[in-house]
C-alpha atoms as a PDB file:
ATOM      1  CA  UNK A   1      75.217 109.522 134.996  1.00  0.00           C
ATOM      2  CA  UNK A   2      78.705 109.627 134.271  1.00  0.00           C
ATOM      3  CA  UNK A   3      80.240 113.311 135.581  1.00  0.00           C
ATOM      4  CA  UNK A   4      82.009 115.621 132.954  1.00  0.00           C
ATOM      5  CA  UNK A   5      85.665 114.970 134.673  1.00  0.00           C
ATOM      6  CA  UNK A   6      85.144 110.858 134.697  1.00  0.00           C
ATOM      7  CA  UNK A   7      83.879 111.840 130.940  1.00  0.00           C
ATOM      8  CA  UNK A   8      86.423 113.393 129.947  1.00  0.00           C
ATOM      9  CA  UNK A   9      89.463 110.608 131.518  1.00  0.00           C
ATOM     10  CA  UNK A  10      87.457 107.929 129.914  1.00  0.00           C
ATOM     11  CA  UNK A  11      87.603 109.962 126.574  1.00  0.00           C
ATOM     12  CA  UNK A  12      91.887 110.789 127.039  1.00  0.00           C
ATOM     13  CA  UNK A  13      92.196 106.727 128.217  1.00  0.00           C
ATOM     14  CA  UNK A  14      90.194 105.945 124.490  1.00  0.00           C
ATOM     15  CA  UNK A  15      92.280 108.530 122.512  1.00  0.00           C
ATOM     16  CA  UNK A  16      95.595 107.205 123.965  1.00  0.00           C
ATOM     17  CA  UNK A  17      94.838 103.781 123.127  1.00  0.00           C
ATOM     18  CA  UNK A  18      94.007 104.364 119.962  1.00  0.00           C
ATOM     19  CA  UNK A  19      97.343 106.457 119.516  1.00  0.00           C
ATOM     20  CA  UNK A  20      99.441 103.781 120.714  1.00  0.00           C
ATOM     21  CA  UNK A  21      97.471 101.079 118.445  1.00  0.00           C
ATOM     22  CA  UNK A  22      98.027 103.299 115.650  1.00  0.00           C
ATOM     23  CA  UNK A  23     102.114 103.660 116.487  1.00  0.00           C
ATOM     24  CA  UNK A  24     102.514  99.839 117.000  1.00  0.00           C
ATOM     25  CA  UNK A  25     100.704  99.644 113.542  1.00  0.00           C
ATOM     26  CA  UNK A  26     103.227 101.637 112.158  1.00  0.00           C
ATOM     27  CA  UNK A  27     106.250 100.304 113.589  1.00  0.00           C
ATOM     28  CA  UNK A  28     108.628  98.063 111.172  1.00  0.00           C
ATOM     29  CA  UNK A  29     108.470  95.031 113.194  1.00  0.00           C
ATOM     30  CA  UNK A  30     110.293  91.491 112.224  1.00  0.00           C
ATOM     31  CA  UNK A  31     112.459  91.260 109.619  1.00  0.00           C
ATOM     32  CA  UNK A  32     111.314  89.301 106.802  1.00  0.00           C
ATOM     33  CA  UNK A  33     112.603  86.963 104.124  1.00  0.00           C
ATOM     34  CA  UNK A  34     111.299  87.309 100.930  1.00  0.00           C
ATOM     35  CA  UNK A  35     111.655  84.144  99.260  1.00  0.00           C
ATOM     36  CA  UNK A  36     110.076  82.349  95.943  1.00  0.00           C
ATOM     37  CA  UNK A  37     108.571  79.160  97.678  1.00  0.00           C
ATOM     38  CA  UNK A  38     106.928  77.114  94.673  1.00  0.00           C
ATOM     39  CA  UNK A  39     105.969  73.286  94.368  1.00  0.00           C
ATOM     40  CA  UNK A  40     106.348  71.643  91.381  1.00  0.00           C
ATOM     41  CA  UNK A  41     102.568  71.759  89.674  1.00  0.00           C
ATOM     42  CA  UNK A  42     102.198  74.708  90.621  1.00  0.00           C
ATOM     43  CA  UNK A  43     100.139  76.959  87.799  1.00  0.00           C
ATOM     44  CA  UNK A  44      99.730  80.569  87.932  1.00  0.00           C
ATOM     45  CA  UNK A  45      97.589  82.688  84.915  1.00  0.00           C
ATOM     46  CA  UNK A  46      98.449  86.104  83.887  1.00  0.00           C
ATOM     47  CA  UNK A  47      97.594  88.621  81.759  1.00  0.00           C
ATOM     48  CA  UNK A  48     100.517  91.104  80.900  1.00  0.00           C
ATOM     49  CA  UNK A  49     100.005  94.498  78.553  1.00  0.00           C
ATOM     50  CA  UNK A  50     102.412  97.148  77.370  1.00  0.00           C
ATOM     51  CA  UNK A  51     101.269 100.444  76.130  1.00  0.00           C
ATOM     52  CA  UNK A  52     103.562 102.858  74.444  1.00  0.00           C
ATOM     53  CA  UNK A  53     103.241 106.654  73.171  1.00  0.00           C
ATOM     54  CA  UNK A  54     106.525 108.269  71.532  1.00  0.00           C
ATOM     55  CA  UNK A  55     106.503 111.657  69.967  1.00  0.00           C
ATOM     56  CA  UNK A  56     109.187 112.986  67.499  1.00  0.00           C
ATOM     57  CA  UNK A  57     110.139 115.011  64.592  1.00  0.00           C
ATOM     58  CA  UNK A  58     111.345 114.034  61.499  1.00  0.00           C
ATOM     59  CA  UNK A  59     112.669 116.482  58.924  1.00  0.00           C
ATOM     60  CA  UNK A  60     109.955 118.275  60.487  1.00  0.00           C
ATOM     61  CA  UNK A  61     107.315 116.480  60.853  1.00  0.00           C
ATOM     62  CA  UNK A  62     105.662 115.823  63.792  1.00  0.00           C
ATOM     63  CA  UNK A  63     104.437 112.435  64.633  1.00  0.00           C
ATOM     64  CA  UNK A  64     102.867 110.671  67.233  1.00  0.00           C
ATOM     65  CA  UNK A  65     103.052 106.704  67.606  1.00  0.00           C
ATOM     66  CA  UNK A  66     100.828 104.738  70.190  1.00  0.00           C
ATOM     67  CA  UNK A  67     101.698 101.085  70.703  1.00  0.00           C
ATOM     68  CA  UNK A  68     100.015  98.137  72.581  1.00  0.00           C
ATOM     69  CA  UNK A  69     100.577  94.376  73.178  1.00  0.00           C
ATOM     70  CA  UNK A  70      98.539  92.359  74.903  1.00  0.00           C
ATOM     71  CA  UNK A  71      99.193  88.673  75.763  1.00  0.00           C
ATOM     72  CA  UNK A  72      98.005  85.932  78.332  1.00  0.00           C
ATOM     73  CA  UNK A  73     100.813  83.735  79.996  1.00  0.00           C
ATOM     74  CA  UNK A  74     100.150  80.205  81.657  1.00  0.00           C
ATOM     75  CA  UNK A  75     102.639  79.331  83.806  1.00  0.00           C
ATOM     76  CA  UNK A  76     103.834  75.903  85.506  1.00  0.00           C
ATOM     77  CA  UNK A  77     105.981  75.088  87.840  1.00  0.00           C
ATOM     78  CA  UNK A  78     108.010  72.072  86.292  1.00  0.00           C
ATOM     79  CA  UNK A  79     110.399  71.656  88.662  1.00  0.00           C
ATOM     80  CA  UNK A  80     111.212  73.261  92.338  1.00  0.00           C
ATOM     81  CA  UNK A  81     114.345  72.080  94.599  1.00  0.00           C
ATOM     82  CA  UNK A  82     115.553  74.331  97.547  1.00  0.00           C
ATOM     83  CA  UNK A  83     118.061  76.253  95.093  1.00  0.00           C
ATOM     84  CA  UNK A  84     116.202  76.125  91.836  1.00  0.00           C
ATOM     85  CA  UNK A  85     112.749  76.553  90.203  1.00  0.00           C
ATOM     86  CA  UNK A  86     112.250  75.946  86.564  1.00  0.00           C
ATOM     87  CA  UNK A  87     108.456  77.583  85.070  1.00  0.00           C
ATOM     88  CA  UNK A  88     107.540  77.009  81.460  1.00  0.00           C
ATOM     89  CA  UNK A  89     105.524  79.606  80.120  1.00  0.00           C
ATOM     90  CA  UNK A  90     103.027  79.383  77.830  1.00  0.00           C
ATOM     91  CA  UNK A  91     101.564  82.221  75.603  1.00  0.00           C
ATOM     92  CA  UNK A  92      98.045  83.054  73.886  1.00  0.00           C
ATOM     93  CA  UNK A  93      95.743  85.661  72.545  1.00  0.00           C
ATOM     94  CA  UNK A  94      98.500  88.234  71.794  1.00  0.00           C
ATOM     95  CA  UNK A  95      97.235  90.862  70.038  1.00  0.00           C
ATOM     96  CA  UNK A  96      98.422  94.633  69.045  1.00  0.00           C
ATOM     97  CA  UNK A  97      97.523  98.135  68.324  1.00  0.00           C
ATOM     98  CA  UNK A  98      99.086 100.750  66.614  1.00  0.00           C
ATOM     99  CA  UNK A  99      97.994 104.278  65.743  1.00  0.00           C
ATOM    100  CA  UNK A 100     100.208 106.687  63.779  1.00  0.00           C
ATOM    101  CA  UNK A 101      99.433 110.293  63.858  1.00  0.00           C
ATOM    102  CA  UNK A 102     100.820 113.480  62.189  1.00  0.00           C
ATOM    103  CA  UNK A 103     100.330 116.950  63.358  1.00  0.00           C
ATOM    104  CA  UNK A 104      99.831 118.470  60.116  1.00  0.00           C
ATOM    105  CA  UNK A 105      95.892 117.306  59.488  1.00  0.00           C
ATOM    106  CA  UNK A 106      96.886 117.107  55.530  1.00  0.00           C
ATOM    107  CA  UNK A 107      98.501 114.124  56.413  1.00  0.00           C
ATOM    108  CA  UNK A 108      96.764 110.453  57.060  1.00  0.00           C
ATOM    109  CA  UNK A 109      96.882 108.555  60.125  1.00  0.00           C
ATOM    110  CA  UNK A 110      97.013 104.985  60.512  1.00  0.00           C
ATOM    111  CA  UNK A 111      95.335 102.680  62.914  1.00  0.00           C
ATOM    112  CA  UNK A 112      95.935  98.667  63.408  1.00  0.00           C
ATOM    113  CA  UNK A 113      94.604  96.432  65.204  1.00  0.00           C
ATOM    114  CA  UNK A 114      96.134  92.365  64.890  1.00  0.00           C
ATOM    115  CA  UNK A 115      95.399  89.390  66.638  1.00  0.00           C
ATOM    116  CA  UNK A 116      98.893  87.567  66.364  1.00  0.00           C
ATOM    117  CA  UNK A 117      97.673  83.790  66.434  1.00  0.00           C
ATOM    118  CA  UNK A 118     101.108  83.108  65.743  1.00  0.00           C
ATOM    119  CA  UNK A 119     102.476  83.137  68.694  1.00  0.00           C
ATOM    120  CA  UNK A 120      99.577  80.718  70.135  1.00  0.00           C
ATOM    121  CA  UNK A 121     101.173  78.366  72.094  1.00  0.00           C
ATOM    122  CA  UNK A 122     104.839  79.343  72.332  1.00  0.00           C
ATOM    123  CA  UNK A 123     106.583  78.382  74.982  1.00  0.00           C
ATOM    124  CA  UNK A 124     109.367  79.698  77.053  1.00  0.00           C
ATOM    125  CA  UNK A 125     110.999  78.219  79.827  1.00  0.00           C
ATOM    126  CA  UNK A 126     112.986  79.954  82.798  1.00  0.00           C
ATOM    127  CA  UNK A 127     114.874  79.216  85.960  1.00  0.00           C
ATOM    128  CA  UNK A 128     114.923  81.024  88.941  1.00  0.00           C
ATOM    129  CA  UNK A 129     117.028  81.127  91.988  1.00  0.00           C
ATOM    130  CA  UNK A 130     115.149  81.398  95.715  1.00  0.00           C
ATOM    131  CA  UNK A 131     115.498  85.199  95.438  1.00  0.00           C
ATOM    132  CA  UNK A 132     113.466  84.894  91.768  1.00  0.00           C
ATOM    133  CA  UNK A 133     116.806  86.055  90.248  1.00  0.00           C
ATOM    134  CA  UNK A 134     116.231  84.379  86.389  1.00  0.00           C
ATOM    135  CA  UNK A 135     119.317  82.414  86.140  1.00  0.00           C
ATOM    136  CA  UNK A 136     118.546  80.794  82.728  1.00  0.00           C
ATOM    137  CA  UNK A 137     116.059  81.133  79.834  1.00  0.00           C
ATOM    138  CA  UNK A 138     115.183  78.741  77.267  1.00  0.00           C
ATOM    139  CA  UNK A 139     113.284  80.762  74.711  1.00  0.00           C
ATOM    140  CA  UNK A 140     111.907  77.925  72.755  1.00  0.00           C
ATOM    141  CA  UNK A 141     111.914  77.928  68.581  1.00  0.00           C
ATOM    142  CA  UNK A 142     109.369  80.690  67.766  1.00  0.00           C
ATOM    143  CA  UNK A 143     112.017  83.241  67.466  1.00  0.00           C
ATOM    144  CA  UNK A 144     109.436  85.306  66.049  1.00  0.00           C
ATOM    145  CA  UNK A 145     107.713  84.942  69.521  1.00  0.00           C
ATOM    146  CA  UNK A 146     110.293  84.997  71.626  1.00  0.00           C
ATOM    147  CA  UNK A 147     111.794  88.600  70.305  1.00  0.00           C
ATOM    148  CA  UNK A 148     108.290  90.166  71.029  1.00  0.00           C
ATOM    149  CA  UNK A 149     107.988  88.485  74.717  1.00  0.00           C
ATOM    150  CA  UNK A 150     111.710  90.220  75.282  1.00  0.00           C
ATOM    151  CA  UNK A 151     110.970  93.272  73.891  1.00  0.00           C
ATOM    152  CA  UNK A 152     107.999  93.320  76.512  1.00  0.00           C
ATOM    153  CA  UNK A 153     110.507  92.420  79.408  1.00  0.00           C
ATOM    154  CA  UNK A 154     107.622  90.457  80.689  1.00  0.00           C
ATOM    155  CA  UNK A 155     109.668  87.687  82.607  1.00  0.00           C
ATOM    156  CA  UNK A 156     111.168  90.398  84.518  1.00  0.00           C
ATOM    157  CA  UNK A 157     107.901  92.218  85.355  1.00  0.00           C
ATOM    158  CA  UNK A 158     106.224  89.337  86.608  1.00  0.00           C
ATOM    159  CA  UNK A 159     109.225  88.586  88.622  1.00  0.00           C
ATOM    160  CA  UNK A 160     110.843  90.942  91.654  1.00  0.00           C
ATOM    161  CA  UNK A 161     114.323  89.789  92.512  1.00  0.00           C
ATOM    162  CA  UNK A 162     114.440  89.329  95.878  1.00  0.00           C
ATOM    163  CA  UNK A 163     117.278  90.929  98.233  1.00  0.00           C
ATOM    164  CA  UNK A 164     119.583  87.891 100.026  1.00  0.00           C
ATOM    165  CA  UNK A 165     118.868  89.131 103.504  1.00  0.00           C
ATOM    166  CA  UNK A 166     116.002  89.868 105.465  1.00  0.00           C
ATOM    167  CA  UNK A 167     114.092  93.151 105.322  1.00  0.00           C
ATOM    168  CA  UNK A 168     111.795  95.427 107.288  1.00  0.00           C
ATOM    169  CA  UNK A 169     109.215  97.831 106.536  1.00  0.00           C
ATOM    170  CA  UNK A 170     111.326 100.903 104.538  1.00  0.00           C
ATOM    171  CA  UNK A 171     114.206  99.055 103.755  1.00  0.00           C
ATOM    172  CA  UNK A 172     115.805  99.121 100.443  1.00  0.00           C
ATOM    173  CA  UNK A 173     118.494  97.299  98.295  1.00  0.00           C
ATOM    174  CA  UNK A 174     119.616  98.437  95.079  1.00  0.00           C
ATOM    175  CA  UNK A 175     120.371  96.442  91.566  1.00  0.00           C
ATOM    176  CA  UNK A 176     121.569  97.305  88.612  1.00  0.00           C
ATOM    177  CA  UNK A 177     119.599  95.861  84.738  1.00  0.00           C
ATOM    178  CA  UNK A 178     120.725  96.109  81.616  1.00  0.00           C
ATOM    179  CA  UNK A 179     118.168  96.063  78.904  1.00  0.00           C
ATOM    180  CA  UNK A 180     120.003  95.138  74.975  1.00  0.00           C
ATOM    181  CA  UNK A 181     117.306  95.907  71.876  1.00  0.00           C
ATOM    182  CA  UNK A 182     119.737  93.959  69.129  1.00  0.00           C
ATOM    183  CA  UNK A 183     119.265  95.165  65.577  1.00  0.00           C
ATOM    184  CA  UNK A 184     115.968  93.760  63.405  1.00  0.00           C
ATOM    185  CA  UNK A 185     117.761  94.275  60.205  1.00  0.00           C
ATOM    186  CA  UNK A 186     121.414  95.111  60.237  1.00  0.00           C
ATOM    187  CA  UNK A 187     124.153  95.054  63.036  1.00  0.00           C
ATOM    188  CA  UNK A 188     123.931  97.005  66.255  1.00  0.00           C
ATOM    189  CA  UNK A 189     122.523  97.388  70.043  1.00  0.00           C
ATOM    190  CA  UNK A 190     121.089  99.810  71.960  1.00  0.00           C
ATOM    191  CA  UNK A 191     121.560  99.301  75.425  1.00  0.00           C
ATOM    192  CA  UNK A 192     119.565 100.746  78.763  1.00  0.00           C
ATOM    193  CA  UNK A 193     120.894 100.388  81.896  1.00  0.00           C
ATOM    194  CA  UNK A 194     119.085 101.273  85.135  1.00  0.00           C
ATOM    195  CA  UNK A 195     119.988 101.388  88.850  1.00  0.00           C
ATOM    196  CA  UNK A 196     117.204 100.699  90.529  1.00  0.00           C
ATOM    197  CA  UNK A 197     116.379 101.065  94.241  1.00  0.00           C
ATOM    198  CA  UNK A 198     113.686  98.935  95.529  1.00  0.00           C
ATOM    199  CA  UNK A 199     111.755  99.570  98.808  1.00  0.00           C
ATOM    200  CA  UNK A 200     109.949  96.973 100.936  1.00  0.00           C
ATOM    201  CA  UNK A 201     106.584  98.593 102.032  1.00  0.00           C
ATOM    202  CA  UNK A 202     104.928  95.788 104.458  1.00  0.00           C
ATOM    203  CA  UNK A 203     102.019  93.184 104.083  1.00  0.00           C
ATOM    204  CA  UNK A 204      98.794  94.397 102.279  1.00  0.00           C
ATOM    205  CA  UNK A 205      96.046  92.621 101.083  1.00  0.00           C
ATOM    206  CA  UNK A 206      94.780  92.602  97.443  1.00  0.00           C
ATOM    207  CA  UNK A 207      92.586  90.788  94.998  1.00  0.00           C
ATOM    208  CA  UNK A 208      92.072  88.702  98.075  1.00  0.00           C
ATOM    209  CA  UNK A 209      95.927  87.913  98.439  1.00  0.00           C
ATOM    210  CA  UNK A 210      98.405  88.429 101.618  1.00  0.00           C
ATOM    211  CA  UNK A 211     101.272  90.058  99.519  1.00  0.00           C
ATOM    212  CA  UNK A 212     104.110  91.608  99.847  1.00  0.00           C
ATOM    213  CA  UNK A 213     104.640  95.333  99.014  1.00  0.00           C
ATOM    214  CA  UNK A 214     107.302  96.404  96.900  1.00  0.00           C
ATOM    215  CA  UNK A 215     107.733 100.078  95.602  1.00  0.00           C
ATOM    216  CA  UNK A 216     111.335 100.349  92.640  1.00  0.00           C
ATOM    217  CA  UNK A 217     112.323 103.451  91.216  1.00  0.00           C
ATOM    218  CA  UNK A 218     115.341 104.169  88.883  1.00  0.00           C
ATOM    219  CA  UNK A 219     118.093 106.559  90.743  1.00  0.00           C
ATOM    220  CA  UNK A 220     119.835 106.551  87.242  1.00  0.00           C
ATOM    221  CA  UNK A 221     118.711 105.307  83.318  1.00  0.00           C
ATOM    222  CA  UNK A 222     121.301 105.822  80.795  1.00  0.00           C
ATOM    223  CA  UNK A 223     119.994 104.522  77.223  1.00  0.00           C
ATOM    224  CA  UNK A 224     122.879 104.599  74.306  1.00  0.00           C
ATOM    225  CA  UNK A 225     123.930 101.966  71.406  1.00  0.00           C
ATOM    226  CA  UNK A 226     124.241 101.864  67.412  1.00  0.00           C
ATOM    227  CA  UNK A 227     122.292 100.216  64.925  1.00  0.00           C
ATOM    228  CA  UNK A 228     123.726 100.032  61.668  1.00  0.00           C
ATOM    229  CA  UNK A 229     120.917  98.998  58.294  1.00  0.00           C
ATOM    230  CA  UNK A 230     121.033  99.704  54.851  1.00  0.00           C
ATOM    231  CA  UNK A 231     123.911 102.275  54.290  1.00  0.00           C
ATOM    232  CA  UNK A 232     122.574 104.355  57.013  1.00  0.00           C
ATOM    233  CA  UNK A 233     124.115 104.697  61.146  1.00  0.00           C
ATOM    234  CA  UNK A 234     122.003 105.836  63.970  1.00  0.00           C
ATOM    235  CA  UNK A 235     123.206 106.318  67.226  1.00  0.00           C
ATOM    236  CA  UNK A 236     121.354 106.797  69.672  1.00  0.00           C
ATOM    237  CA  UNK A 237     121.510 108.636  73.395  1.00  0.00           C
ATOM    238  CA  UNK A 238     119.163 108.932  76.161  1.00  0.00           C
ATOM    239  CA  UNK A 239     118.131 109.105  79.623  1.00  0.00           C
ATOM    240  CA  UNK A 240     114.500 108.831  81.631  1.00  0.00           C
ATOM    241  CA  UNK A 241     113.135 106.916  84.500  1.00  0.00           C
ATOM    242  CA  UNK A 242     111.390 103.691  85.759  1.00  0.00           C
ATOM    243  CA  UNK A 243     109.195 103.135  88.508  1.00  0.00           C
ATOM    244  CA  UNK A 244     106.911 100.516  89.453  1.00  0.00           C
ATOM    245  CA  UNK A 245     104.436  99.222  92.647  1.00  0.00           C
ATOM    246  CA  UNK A 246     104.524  95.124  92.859  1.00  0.00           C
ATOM    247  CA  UNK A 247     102.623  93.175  94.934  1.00  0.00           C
ATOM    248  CA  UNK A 248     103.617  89.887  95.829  1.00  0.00           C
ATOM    249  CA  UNK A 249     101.798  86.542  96.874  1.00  0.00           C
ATOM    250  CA  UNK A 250     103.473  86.361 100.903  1.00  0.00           C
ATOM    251  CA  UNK A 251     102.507  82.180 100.586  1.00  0.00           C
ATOM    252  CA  UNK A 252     104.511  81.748  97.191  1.00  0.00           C
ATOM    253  CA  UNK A 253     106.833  84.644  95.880  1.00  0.00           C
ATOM    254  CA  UNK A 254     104.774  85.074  92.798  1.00  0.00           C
ATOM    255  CA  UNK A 255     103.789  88.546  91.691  1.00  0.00           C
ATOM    256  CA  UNK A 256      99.690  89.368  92.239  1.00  0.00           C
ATOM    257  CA  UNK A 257     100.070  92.113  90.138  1.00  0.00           C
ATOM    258  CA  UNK A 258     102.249  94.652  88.817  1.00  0.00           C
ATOM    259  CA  UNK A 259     101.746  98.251  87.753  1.00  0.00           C
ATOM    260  CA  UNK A 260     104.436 100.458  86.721  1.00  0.00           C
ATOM    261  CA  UNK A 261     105.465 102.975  83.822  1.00  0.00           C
ATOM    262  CA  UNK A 262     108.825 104.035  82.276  1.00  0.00           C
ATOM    263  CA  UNK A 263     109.936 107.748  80.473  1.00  0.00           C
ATOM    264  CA  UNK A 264     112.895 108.345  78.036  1.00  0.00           C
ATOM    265  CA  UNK A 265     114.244 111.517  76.333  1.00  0.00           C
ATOM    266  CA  UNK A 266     115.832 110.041  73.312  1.00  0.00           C
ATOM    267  CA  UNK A 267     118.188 111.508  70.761  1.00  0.00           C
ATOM    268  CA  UNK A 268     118.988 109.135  68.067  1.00  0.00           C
ATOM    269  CA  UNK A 269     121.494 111.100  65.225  1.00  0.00           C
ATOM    270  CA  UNK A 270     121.524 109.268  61.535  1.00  0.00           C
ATOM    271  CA  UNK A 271     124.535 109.688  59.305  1.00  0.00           C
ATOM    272  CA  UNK A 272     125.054 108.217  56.213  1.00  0.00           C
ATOM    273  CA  UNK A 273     122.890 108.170  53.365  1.00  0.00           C
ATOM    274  CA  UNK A 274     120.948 110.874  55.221  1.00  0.00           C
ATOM    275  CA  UNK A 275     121.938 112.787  57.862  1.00  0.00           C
ATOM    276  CA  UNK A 276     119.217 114.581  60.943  1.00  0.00           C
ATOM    277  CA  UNK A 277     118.819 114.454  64.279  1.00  0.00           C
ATOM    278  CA  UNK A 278     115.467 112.989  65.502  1.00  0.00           C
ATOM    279  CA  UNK A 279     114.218 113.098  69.335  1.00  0.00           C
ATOM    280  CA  UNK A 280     111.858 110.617  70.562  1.00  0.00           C
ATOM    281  CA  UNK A 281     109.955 111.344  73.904  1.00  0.00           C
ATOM    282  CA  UNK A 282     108.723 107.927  74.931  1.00  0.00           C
ATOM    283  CA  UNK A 283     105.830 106.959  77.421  1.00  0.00           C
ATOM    284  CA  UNK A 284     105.738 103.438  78.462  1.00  0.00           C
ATOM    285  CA  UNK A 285     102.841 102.009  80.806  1.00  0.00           C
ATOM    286  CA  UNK A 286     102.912  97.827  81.731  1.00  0.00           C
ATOM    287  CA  UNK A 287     100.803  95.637  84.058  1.00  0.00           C
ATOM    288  CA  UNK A 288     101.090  92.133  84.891  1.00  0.00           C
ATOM    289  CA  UNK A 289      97.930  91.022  86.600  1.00  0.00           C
ATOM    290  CA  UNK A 290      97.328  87.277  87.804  1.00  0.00           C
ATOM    291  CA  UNK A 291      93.994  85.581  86.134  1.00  0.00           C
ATOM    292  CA  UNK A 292      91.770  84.347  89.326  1.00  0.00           C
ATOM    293  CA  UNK A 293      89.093  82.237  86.850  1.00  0.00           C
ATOM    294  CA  UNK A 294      89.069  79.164  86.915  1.00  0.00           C
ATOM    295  CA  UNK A 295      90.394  76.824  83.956  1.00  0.00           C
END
């Protein structure tokens, strides 16, 4: 039988290993380059959804506005070099939701629900660089299409842009975006611009996929433009924040999924015609989740 003091060395040698298993777990280790490496053929199937709440007061009224898309997105790799990759993307079952509310229960709500065939097969078609920087877009000729797809920003949620050197666990690198919403009807632009630091986070495994970790949060979001329509001016001015959690295929540089949400405090003042002050607090949820059916 093993004696108490042999016991107890046995039990310190265990508890030591397992300490230093845990620290070398922990440590950064290599550096690593996180590239896009794609082969032409290539397909990847997603399906990307946007969900936004905004709350405001007009002329004192409140109102509360809940907004969803939904689309799927089939992608193909057309062409891949050692500088360039060109997808085309192709979009189906799009569909949206929108519920209107009022506080004061005297007045009626609306709810909506569309399936926007439309935009059935539209196609857009982008080019990346190796650090899945979009260099080029070509939209396609559904304009109708490709203003919706924008306004959903989902090219650059599937994609993380890369930093140019190599990283290790914690490290960060900063970029700056710039968001422009042109007028529907009239002539304007509301711009949002975001700094946003992103932090490499180390290998994990999900949906059955060696990816790539990578945590971005906005250190500054400044939202501000005009929009000019029918005799009337609003400007607009506002600030909030952006933060996401993407996880990317280690094997390819393609985004597994992505979860992430965005807040703005909005002011936007109309003069003209009619003249108020209106804010807008805005809630904005979005994933991007790779399809693992088959075709």
């Amino acid at each position: 039988m093993m004696s108490v003091s042999r016991t107890a060395h046995f039990l310190a040698i265990v508890l030591v290993a397992s300490l230093a298993a845990h620290a070398t777990e922990m440590m950064p280790g290599d550096a690593t380059l996180l590239r896009l490496r794609l082969q032409k053929n290539m397909t990847f199937r997603y399906d990307a959804e946007t969900t936004t709440s905004q709350q405001m007061s007009v002329m004192g009224q409140d109102m509360t506005n809940d907004i969803s898309y939904k689309v799927r997105i089939s992608m193909a790799v057309a062409d891949a070099t050692l500088d360039r990759s060109s997808i085309t993307c192709t979009f189906s079952d799009a569909k949206t939701s929108v519920s209107v509310r009022g506080m004061d229960e005297n007045v009626p709500g609306m709810d909506t629900t569309m399936a926007l065939t439309q935009f059935d097969g539209a196609t857009m078609t982008m080019t990346l660089d190796p650090t899945a920087k979009i260099v080029s877009v070509d939209r396609g000729s559904n304009s109708e299409a490709s203003s919706l797809f924008s306004s959903m920003r989902i090219m650059e949620r599937i994609n993380t842009v890369f930093p140019v050197k190599e990283v290790r666990i914690g490290d960060s690198w900063i970029r700056t975006v710039t968001d422009t919403i042109a007028s529907g009807q009239g002539d304007g632009h509301i711009y949002t611009t975001m700094t946003l630091k992103n932090t490499y986070r180390g290998v994990r495994d999900t949906m059955g996929v060696r990816c790539w970790l990578i945590e971005t949060e906005s250190s500054s979001f400044d939202q501000r433009g005009t929009i000019s329509t029918n005799g009337i001016d609003m400007d607009v001015d506002g600030s909030g924040t952006f933060r996401s959690r993407c996880y990317v295929e280690e094997k390819t540089g393609m985004t597994v999924i992505t979860i992430g949400d965005v807040t703005s405090d909005t002011r936007m003042s109309l003069s003209g015609q009619q003249e108020m002050i209106i804010p807008v607090d805005t809630h904005l949820t979005f994933t991007v989740k790779r399809r693992t059916e088959k075709k």
